[in-house]
C-alpha atoms as a PDB file:
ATOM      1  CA  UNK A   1     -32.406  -9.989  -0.653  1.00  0.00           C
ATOM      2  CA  UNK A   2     -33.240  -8.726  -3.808  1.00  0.00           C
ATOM      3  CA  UNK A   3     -30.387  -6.516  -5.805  1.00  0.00           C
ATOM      4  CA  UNK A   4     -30.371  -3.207  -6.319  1.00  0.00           C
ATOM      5  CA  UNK A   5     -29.457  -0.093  -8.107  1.00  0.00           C
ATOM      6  CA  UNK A   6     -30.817   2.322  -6.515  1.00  0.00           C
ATOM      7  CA  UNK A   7     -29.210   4.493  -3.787  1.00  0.00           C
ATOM      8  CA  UNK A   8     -31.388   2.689  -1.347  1.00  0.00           C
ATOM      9  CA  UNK A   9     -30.853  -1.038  -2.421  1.00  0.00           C
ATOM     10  CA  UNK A  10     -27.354  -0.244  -2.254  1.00  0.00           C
ATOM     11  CA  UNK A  11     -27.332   1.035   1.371  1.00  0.00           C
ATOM     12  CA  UNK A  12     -29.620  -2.317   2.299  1.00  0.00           C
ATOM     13  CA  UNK A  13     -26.908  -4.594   0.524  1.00  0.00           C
ATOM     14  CA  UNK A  14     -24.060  -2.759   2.531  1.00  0.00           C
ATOM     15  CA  UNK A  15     -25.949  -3.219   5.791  1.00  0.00           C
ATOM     16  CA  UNK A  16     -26.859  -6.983   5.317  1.00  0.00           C
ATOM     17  CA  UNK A  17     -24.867  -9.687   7.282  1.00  0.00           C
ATOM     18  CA  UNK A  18     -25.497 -12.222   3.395  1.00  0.00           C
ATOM     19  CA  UNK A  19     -26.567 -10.305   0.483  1.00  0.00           C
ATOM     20  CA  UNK A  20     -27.841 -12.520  -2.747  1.00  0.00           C
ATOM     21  CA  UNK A  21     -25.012 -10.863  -4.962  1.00  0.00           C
ATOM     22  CA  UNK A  22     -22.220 -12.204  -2.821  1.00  0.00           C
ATOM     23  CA  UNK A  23     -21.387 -14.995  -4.324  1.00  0.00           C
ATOM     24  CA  UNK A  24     -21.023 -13.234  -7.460  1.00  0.00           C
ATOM     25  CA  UNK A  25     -19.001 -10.552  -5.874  1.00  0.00           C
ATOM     26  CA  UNK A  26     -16.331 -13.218  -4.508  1.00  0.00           C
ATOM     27  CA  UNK A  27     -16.429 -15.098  -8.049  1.00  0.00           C
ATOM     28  CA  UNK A  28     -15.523 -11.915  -9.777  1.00  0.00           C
ATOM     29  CA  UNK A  29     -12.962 -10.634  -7.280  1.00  0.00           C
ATOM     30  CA  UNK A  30     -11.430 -14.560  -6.992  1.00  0.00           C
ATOM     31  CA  UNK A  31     -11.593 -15.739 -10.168  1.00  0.00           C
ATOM     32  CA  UNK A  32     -11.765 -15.215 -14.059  1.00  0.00           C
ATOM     33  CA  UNK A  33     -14.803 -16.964 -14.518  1.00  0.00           C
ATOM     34  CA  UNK A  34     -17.320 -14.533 -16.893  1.00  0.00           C
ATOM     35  CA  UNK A  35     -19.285 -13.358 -13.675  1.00  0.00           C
ATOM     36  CA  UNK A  36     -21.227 -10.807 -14.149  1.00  0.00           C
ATOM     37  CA  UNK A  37     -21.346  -8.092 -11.449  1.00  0.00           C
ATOM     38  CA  UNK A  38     -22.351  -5.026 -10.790  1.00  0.00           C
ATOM     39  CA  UNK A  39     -19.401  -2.889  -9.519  1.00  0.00           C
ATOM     40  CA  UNK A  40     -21.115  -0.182  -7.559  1.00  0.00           C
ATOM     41  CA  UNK A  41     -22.913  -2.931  -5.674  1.00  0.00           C
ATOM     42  CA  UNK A  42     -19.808  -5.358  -4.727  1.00  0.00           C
ATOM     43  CA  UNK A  43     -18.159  -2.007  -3.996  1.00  0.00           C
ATOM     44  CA  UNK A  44     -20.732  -0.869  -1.781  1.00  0.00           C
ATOM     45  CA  UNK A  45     -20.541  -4.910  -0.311  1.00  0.00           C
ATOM     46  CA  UNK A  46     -16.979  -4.681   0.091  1.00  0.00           C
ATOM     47  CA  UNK A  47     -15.296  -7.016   3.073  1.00  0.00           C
ATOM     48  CA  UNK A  48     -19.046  -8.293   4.082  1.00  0.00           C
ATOM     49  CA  UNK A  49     -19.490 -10.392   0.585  1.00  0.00           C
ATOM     50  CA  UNK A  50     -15.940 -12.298   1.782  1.00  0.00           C
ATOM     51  CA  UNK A  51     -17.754 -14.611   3.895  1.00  0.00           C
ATOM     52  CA  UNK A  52     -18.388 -16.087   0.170  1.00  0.00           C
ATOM     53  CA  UNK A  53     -14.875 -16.405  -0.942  1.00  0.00           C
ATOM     54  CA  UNK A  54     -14.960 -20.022   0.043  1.00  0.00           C
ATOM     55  CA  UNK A  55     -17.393 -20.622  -2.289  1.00  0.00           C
ATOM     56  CA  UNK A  56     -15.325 -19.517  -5.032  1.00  0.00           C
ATOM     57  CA  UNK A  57     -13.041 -22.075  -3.690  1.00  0.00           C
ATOM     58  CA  UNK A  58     -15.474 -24.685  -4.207  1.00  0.00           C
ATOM     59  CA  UNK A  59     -16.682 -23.408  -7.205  1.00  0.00           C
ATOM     60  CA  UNK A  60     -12.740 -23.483  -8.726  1.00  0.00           C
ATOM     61  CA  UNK A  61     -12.621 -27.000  -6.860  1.00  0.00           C
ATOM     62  CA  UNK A  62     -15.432 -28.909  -8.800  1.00  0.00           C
ATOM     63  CA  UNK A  63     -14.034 -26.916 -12.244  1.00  0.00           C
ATOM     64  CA  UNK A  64     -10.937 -28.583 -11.500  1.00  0.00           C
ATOM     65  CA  UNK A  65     -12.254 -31.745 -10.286  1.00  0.00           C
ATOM     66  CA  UNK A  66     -14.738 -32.801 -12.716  1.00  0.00           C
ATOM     67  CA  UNK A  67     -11.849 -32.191 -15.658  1.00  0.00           C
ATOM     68  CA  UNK A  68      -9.413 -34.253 -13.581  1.00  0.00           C
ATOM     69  CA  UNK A  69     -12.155 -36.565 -13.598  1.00  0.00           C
ATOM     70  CA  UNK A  70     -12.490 -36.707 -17.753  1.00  0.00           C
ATOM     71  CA  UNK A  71      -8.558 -36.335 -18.205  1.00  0.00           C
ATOM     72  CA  UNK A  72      -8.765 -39.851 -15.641  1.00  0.00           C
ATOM     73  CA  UNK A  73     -11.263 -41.683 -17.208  1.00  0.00           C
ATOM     74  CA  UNK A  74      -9.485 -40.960 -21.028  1.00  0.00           C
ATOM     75  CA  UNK A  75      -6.548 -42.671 -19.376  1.00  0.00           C
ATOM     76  CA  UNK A  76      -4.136 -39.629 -18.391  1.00  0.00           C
ATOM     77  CA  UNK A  77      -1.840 -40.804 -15.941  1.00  0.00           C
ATOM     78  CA  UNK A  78      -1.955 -39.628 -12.640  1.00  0.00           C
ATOM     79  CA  UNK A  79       1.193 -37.049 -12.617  1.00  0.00           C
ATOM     80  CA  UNK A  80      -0.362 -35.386 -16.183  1.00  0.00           C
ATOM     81  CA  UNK A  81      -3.574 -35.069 -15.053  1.00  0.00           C
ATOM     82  CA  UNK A  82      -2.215 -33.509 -11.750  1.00  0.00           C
ATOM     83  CA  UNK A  83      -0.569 -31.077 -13.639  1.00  0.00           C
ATOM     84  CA  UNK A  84      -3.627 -30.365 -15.775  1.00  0.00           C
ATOM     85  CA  UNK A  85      -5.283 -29.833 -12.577  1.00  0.00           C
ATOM     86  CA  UNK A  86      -3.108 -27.454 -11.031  1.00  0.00           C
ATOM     87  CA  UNK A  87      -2.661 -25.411 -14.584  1.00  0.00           C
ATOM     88  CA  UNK A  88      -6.429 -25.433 -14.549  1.00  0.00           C
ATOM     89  CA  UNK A  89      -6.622 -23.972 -10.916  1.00  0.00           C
ATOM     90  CA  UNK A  90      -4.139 -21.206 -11.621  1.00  0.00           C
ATOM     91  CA  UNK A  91      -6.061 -20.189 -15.001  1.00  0.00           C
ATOM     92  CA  UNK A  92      -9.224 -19.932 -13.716  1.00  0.00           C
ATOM     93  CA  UNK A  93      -7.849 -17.904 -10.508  1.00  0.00           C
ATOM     94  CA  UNK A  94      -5.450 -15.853 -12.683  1.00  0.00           C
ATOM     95  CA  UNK A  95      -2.472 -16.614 -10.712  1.00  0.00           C
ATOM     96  CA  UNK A  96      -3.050 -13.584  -8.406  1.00  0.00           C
ATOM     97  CA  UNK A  97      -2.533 -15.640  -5.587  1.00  0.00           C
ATOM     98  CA  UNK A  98       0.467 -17.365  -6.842  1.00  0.00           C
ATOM     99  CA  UNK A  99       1.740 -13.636  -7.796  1.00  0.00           C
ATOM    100  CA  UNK A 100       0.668 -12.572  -3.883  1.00  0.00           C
ATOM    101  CA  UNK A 101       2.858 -15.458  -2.570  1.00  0.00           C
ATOM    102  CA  UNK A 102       5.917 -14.309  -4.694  1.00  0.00           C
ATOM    103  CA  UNK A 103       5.672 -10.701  -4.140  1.00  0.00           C
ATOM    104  CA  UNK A 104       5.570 -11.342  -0.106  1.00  0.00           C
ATOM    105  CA  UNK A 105       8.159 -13.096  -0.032  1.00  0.00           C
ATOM    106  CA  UNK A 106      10.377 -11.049  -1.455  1.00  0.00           C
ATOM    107  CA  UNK A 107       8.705  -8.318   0.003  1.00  0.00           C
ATOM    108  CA  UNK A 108       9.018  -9.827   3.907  1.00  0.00           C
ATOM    109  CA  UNK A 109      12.550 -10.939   3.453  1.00  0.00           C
ATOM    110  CA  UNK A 110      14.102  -8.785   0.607  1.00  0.00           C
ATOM    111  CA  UNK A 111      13.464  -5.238   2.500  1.00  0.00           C
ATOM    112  CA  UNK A 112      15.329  -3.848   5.111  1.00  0.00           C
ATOM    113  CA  UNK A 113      12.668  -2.215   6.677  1.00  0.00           C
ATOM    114  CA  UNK A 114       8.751  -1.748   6.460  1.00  0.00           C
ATOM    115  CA  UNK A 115       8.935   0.909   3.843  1.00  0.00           C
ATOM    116  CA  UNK A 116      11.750  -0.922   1.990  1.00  0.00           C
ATOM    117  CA  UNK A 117       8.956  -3.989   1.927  1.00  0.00           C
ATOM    118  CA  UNK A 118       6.138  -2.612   1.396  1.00  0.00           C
ATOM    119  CA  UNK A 119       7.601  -0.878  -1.925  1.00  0.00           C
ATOM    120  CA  UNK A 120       9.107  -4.518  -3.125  1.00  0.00           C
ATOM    121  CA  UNK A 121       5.789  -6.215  -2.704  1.00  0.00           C
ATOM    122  CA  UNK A 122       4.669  -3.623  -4.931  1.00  0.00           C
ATOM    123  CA  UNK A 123       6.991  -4.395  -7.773  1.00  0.00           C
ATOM    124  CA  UNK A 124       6.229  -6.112 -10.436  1.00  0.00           C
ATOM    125  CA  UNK A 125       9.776  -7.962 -10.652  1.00  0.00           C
ATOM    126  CA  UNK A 126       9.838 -11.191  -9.012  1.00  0.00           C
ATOM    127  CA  UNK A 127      12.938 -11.738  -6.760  1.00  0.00           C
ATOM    128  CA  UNK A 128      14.895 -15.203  -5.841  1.00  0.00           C
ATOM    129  CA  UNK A 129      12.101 -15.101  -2.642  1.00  0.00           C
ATOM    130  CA  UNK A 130       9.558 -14.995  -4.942  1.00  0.00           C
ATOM    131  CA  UNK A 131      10.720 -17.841  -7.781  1.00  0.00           C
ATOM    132  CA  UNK A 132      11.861 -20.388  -4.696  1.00  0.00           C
ATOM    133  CA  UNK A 133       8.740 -20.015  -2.832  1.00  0.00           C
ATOM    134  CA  UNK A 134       6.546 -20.732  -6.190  1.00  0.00           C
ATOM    135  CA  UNK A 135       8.932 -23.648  -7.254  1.00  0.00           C
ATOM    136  CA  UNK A 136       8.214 -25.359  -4.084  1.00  0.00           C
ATOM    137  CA  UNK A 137       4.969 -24.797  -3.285  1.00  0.00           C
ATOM    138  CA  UNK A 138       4.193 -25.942  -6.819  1.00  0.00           C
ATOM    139  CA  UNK A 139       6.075 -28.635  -6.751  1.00  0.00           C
ATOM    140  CA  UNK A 140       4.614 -29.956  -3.449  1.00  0.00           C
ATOM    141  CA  UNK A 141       1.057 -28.890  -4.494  1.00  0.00           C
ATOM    142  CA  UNK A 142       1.757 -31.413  -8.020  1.00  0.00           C
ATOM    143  CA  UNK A 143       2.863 -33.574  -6.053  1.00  0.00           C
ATOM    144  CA  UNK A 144      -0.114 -33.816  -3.164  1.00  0.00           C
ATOM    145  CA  UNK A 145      -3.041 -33.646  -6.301  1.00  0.00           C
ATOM    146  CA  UNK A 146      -1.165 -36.986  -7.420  1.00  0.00           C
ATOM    147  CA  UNK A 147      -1.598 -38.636  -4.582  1.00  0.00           C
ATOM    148  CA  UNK A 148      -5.336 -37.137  -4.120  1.00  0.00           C
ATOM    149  CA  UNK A 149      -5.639 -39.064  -7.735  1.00  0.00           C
ATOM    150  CA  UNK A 150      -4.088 -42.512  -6.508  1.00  0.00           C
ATOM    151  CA  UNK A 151      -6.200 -42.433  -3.552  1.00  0.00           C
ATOM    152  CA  UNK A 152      -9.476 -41.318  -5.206  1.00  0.00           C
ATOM    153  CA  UNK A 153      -9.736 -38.488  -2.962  1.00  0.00           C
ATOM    154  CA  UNK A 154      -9.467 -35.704  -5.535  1.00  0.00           C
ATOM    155  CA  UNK A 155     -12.960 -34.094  -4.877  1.00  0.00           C
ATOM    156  CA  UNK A 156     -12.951 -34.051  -1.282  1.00  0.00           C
ATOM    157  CA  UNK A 157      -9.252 -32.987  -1.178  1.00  0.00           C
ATOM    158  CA  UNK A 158      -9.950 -30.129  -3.589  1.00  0.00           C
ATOM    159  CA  UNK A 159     -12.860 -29.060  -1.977  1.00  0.00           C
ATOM    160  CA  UNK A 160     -11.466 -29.309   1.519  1.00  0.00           C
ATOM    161  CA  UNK A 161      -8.634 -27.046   0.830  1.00  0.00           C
ATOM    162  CA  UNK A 162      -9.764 -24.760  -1.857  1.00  0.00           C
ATOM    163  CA  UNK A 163     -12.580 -23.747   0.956  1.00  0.00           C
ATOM    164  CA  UNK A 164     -10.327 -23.531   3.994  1.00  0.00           C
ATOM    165  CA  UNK A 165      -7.806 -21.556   2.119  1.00  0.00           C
ATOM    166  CA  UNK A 166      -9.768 -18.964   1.454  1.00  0.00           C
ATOM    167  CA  UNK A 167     -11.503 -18.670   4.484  1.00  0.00           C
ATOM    168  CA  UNK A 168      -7.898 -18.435   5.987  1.00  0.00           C
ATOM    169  CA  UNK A 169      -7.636 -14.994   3.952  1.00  0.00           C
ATOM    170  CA  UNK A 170     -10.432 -14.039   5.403  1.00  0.00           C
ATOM    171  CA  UNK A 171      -9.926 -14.735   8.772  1.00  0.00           C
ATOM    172  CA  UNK A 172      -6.297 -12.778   8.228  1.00  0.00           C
ATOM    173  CA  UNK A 173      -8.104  -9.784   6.661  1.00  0.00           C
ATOM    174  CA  UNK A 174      -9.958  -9.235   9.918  1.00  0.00           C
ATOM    175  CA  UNK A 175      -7.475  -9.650  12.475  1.00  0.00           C
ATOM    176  CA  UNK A 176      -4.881  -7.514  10.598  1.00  0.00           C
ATOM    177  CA  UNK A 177      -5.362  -4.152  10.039  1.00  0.00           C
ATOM    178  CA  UNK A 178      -4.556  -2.720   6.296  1.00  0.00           C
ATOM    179  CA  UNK A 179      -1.072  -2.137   5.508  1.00  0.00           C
ATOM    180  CA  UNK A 180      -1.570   0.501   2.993  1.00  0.00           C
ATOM    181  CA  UNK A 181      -3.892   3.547   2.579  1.00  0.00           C
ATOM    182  CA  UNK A 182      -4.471   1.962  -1.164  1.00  0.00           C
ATOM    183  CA  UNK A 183      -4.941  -0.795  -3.091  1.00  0.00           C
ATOM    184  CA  UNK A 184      -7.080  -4.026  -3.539  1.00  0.00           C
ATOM    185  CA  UNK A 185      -6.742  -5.262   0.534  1.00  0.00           C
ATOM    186  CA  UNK A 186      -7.756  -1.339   1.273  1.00  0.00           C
ATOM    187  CA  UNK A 187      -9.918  -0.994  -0.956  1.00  0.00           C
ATOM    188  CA  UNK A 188     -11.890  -4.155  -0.080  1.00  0.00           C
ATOM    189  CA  UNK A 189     -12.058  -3.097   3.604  1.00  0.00           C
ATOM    190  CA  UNK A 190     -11.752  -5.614   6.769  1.00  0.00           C
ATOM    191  CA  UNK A 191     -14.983  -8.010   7.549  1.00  0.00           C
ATOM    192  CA  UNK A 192     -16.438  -7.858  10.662  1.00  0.00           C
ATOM    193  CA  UNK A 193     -16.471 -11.164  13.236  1.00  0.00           C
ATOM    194  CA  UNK A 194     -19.706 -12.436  11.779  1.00  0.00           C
ATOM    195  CA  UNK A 195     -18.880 -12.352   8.382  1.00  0.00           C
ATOM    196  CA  UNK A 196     -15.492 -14.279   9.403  1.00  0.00           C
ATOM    197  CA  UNK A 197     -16.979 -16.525  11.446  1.00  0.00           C
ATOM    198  CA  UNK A 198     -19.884 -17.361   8.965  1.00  0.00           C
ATOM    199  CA  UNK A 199     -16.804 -17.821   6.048  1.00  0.00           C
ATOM    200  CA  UNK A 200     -14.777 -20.101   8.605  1.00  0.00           C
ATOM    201  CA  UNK A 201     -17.647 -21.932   9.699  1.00  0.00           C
ATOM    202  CA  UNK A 202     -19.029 -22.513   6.170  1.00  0.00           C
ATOM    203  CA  UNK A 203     -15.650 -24.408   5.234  1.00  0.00           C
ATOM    204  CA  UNK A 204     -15.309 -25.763   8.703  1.00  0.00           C
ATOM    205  CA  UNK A 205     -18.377 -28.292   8.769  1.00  0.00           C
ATOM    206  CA  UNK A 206     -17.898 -28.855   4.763  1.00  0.00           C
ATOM    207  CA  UNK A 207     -14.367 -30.590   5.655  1.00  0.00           C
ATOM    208  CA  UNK A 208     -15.869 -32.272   8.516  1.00  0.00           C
ATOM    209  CA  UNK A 209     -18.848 -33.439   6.385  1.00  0.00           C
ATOM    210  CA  UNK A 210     -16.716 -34.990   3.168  1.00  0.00           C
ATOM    211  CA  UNK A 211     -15.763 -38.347   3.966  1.00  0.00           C
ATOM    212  CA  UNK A 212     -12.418 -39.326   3.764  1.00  0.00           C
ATOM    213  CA  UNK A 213     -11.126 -36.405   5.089  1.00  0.00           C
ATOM    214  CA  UNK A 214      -8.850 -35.569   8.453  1.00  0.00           C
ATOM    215  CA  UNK A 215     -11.355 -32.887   9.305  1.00  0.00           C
ATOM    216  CA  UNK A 216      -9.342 -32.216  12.717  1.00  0.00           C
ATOM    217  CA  UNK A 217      -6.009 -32.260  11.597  1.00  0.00           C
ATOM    218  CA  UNK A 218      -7.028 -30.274   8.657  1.00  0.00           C
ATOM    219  CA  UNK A 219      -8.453 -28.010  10.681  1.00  0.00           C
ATOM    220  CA  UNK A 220      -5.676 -27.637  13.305  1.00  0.00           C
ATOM    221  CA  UNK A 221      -3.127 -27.032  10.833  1.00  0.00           C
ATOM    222  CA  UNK A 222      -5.296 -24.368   9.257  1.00  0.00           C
ATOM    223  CA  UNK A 223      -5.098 -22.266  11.888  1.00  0.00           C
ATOM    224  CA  UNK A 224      -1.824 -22.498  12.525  1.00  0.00           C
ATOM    225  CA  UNK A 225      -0.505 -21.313   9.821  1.00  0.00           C
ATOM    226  CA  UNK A 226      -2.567 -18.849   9.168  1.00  0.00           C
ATOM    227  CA  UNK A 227      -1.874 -17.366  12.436  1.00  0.00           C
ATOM    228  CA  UNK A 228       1.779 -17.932  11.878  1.00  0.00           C
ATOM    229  CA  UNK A 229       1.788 -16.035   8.430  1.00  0.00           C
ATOM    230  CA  UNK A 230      -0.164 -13.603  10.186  1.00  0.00           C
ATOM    231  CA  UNK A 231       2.084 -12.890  13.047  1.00  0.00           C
ATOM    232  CA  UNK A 232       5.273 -12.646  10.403  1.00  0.00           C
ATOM    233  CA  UNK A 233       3.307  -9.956   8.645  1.00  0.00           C
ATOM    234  CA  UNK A 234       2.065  -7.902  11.420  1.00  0.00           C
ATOM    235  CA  UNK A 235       5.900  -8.179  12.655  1.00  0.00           C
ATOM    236  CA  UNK A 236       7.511  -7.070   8.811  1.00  0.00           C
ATOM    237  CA  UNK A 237       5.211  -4.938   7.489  1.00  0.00           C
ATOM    238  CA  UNK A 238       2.749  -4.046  10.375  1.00  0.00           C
ATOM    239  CA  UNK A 239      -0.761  -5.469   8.881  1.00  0.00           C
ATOM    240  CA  UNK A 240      -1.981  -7.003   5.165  1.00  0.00           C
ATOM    241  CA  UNK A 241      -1.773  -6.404   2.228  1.00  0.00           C
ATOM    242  CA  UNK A 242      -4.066  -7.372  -1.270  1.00  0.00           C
ATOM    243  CA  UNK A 243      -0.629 -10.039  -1.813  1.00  0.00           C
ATOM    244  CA  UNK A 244      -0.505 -11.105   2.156  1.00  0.00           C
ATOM    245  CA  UNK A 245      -3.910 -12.382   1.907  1.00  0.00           C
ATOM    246  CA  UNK A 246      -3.184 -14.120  -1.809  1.00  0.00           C
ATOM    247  CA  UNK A 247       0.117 -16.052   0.106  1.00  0.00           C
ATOM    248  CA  UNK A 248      -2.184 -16.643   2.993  1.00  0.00           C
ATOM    249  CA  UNK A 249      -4.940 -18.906   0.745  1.00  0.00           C
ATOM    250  CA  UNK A 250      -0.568 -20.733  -0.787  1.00  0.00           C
ATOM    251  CA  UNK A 251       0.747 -21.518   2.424  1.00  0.00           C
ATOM    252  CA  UNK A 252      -2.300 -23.045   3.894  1.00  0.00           C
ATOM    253  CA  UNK A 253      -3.026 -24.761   1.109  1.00  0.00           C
ATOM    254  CA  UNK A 254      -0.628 -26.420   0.731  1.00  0.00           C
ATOM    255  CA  UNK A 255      -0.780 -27.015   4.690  1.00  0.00           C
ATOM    256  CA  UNK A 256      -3.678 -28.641   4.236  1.00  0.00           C
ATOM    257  CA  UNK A 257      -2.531 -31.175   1.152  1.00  0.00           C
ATOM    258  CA  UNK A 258       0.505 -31.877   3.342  1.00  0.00           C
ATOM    259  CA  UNK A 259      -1.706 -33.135   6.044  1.00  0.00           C
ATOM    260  CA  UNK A 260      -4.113 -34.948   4.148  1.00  0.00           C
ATOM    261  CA  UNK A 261      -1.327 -36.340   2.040  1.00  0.00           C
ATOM    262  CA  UNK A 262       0.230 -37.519   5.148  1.00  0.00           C
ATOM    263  CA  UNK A 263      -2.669 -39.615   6.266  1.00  0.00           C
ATOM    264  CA  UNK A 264      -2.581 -41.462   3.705  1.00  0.00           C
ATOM    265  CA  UNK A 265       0.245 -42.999   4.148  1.00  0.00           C
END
């Protein structure tokens, strides 16, 4: 479909199950890559361009990968260049899914009640929740790219998990109902099931097609954790959030490297 500006072209793009500026719209709402896009478009879009955000996943995978690749064949040992890696993936995402794991933490376990919560997750202060929960999952994240190096699986394994993480959010944005009458989760809206299913789908048979991969297990533990992570929020805070669906692409991630990590040993 071809873009447009006009009142008309807008109300085609809203109504189409894959519009042509999608992948644009999840690249500018994912990442800080230069993207341009046109606002009152992805606006007009909203939830039904997030069967793309994978694809900012892979497109923050192969950034990653392809310097991992360089830093590797200059000679940077394996722990550097997994660090490199990881710094590289937070840059280009601008950390806002990092800063969505740290705020729901101490959001979901800092407040006494949903209000309470809701108004710490807003906060800009990051709370002892918040700075365990990145220490860890950083330092398990590290720790899985190493091994991704070692066992020259770092493409797939970036790939893999960078696309099933976000379709995770996705999946989580359209079971749960908004949390909030404002910001970036409202304003975004909820997908509908085919735009979920198409996202889930699309980073389904990618995992099952790289090679090296345990596309099941992968797959299995996916779900589960997103559907645990959902059920916590829906009990805490009664629905998502803009920084729910940021720790929902953390935790599975680094679900995912933990099982693919463990089959390799």
């Amino acid at each position: 479909m071809e873009i447009k500006t006009t009142r008309r072209g807008i109300a085609l793009a809203k109504d189409d199950i894959i519009a042509a500026g999608d992948i644009g719209a999840a690249l500018g709402l994912l990442t800080r890559l230069p993207i341009p896009v046109d606002g009152t478009w992805a606006a007009a879009r909203g939830a039904r361009a997030a069967w793309a955000w994978p694809l900012a996943g892979l497109t923050l995978a192969l950034i990653a990968g392809l310097a991992g690749s360089l830093a590797h064949a200059l000679g940077l040992p394996p722990a550097l260049n997994a660090a490199l890696i990881l710094a590289l993936l937070i840059i280009l995402s601008g950390a806002m899914h990092e800063d969505g794991l740290a705020d729901s933490l101490d959001g979901l376990w800092g407040g006494w009640d949903r209000t309470r919560r809701l108004a710490i997750m807003k906060d800009s202060h990051i709370g002892t929740y918040g700075v365990i929960g990145l220490c860890l999952t950083l330092l398990m994240r590290w720790q899985a790219i190493v091994l991704l190096i070692r066992e020259d699986l770092l493409w797939a394994g970036l790939i893999g998990t960078g696309m099933l993480s976000r379709a995770a959010m996705v999946g989580v944005m359209w079971a749960l109902p908004g949390a909030r009458d404002s910001g970036l989760g409202h304003g975004v809206g909820r997908p509908q099931g085919q735009t979920t299913l198409l996202a889930i789908g699309l980073s389904a048979l990618t995992v099952i097609l790289l090679p090296g991969l345990p596309a099941l297990a992968m797959l299995l533990i996916c779900g589960l954790v997103t559907l645990g992570w959902a059920s916590i929020a829906r009990a805490r805070i009664g629905g998502q959030t803009g920084d729910i669906l940021g720790a929902t692409q953390q935790l599975t991630e680094v679900g995912l490297l933990l099982t693919l990590t463990a089959s390799l040993t």
